[in-house]
N, C-alpha and C. Protein backbone atom coordinates (compact mmCIF):
# COMPACT_ATOMS: atom_id res chain seq x y z
N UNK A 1 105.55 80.03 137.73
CA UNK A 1 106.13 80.48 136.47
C UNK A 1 105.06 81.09 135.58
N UNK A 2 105.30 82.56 135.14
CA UNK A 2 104.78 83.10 134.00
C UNK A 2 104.44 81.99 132.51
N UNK A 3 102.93 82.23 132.43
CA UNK A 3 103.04 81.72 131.25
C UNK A 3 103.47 82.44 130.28
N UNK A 4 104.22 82.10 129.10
CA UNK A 4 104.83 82.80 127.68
C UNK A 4 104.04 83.18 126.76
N UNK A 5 104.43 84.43 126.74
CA UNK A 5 103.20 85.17 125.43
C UNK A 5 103.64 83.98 124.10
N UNK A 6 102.52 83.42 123.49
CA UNK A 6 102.95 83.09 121.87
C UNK A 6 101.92 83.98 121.34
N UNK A 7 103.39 84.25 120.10
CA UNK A 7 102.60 85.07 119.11
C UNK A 7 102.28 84.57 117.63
N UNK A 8 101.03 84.48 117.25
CA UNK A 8 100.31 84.41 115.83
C UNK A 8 101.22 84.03 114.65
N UNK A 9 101.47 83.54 113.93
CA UNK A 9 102.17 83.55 112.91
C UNK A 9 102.25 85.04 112.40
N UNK A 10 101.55 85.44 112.10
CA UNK A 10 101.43 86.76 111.18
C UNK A 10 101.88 87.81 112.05
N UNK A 11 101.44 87.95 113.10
CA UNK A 11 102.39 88.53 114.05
C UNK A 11 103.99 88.80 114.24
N UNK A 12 104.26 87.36 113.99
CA UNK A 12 105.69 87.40 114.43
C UNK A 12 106.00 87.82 112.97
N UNK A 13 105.60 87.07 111.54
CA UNK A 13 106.49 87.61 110.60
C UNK A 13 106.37 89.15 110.21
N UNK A 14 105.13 89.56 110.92
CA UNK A 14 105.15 91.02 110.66
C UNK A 14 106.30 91.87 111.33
N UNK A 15 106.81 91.22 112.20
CA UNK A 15 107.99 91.61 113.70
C UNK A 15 109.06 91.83 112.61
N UNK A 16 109.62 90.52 111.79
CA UNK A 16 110.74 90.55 111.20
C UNK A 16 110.52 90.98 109.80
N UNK A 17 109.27 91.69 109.44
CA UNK A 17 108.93 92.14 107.78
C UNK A 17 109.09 90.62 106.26
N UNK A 18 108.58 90.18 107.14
CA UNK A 18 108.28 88.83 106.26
C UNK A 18 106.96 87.84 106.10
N UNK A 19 106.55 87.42 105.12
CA UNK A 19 105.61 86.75 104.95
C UNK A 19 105.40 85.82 105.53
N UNK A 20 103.62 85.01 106.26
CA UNK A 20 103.82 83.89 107.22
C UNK A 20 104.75 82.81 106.48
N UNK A 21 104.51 82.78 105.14
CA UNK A 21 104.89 81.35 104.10
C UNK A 21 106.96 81.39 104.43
N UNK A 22 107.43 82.44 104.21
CA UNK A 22 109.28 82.49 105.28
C UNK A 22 109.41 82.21 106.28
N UNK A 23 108.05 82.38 107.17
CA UNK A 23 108.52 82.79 108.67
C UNK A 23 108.15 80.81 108.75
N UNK A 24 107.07 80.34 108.19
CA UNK A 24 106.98 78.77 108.01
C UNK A 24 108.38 78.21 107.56
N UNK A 25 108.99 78.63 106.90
CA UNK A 25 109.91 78.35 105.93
C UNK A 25 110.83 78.19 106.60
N UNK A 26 111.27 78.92 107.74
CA UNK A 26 112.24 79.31 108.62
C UNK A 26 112.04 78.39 109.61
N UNK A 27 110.90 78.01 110.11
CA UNK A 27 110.81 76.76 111.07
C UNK A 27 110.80 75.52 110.69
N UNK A 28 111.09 75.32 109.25
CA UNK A 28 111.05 74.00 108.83
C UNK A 28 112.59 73.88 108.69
N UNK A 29 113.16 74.73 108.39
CA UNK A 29 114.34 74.96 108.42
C UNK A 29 115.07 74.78 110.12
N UNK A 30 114.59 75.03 110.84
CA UNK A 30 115.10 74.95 112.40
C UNK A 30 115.66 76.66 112.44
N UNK A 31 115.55 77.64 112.00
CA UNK A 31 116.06 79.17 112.03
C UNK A 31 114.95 79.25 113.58
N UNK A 32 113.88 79.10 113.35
CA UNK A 32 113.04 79.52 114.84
C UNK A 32 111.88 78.35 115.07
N UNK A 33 111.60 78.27 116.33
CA UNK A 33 110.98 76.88 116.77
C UNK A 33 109.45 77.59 117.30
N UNK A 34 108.83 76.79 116.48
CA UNK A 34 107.52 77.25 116.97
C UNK A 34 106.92 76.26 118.05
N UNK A 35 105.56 76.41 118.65
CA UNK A 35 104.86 75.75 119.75
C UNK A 35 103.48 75.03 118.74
N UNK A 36 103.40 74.05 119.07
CA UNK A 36 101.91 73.37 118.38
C UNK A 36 100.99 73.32 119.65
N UNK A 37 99.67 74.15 119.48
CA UNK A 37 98.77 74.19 119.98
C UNK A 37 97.80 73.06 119.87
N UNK A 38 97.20 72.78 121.11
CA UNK A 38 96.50 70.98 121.16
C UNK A 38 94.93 71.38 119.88
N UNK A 39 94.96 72.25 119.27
CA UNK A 39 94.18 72.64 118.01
C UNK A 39 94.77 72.64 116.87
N UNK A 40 96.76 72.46 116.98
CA UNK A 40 96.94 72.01 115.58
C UNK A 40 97.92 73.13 115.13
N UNK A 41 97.12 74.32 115.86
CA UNK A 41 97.39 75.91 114.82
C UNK A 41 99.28 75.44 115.57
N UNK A 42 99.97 76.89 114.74
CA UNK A 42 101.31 76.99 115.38
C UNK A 42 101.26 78.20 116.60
N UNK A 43 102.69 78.57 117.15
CA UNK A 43 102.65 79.81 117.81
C UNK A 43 103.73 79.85 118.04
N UNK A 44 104.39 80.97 117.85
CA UNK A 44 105.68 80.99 118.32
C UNK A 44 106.23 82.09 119.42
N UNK A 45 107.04 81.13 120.36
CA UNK A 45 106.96 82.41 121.73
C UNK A 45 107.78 83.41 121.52
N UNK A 46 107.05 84.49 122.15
CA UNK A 46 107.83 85.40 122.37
C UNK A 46 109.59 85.43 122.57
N UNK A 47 109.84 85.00 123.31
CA UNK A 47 111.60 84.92 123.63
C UNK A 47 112.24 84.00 122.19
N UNK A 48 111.25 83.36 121.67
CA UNK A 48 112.48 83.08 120.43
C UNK A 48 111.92 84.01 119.34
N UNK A 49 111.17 84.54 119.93
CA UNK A 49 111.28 85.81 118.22
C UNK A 49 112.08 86.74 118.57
N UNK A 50 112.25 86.98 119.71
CA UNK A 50 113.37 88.28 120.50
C UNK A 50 114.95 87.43 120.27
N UNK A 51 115.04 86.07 120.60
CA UNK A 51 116.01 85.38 120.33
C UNK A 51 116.62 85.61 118.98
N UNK A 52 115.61 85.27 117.73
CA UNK A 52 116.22 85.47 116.31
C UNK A 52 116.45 86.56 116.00
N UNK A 53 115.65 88.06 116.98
CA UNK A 53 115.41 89.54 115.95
C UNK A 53 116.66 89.94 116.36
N UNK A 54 117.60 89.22 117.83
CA UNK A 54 118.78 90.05 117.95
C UNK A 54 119.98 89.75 117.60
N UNK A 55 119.78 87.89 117.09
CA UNK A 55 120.59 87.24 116.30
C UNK A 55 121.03 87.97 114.50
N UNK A 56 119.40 88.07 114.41
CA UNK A 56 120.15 89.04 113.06
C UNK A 56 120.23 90.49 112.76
N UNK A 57 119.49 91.20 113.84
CA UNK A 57 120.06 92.65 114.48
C UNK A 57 121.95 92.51 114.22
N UNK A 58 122.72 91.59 114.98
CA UNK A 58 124.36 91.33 115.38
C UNK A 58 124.67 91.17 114.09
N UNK A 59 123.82 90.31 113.05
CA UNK A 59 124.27 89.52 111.76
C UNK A 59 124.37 91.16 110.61
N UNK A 60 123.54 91.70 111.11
CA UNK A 60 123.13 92.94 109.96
C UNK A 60 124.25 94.06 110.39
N UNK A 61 124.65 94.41 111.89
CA UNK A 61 125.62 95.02 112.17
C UNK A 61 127.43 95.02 111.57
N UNK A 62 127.52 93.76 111.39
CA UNK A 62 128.75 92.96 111.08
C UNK A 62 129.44 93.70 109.80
């Protein structure tokens, strides 16, 4: 099995045009699940940032 790209905090909220402090905001919330690295930092994988961007891609279409 492929390991999963995780991406940076700043990364990903740059994906969805939002600040890291929302995109935190949003995982405390359960909106997207991040990964804890055995250093503490966060990361969040790839497939759930593609997961949420097409969840509200559908939400913005509506």
């Amino acid at each position: 099995m492929m390991e999963e790209e995780l991406l940076r905090p700043r990364d990903a909220a740059k994906m969805f045009g939002i600040s890291v402090k929302t995109l935190w905001k949003w995982q405390k919330k359960g909106i997207i699940k991040a990964v804890k690295l055995p250093t503490g930092k966060l990361r969040y994988p790839r497939s759930e940032v593609e997961r949420l961007w097409k969840s509200l891609k559908a939400t913005e279409s509506q």
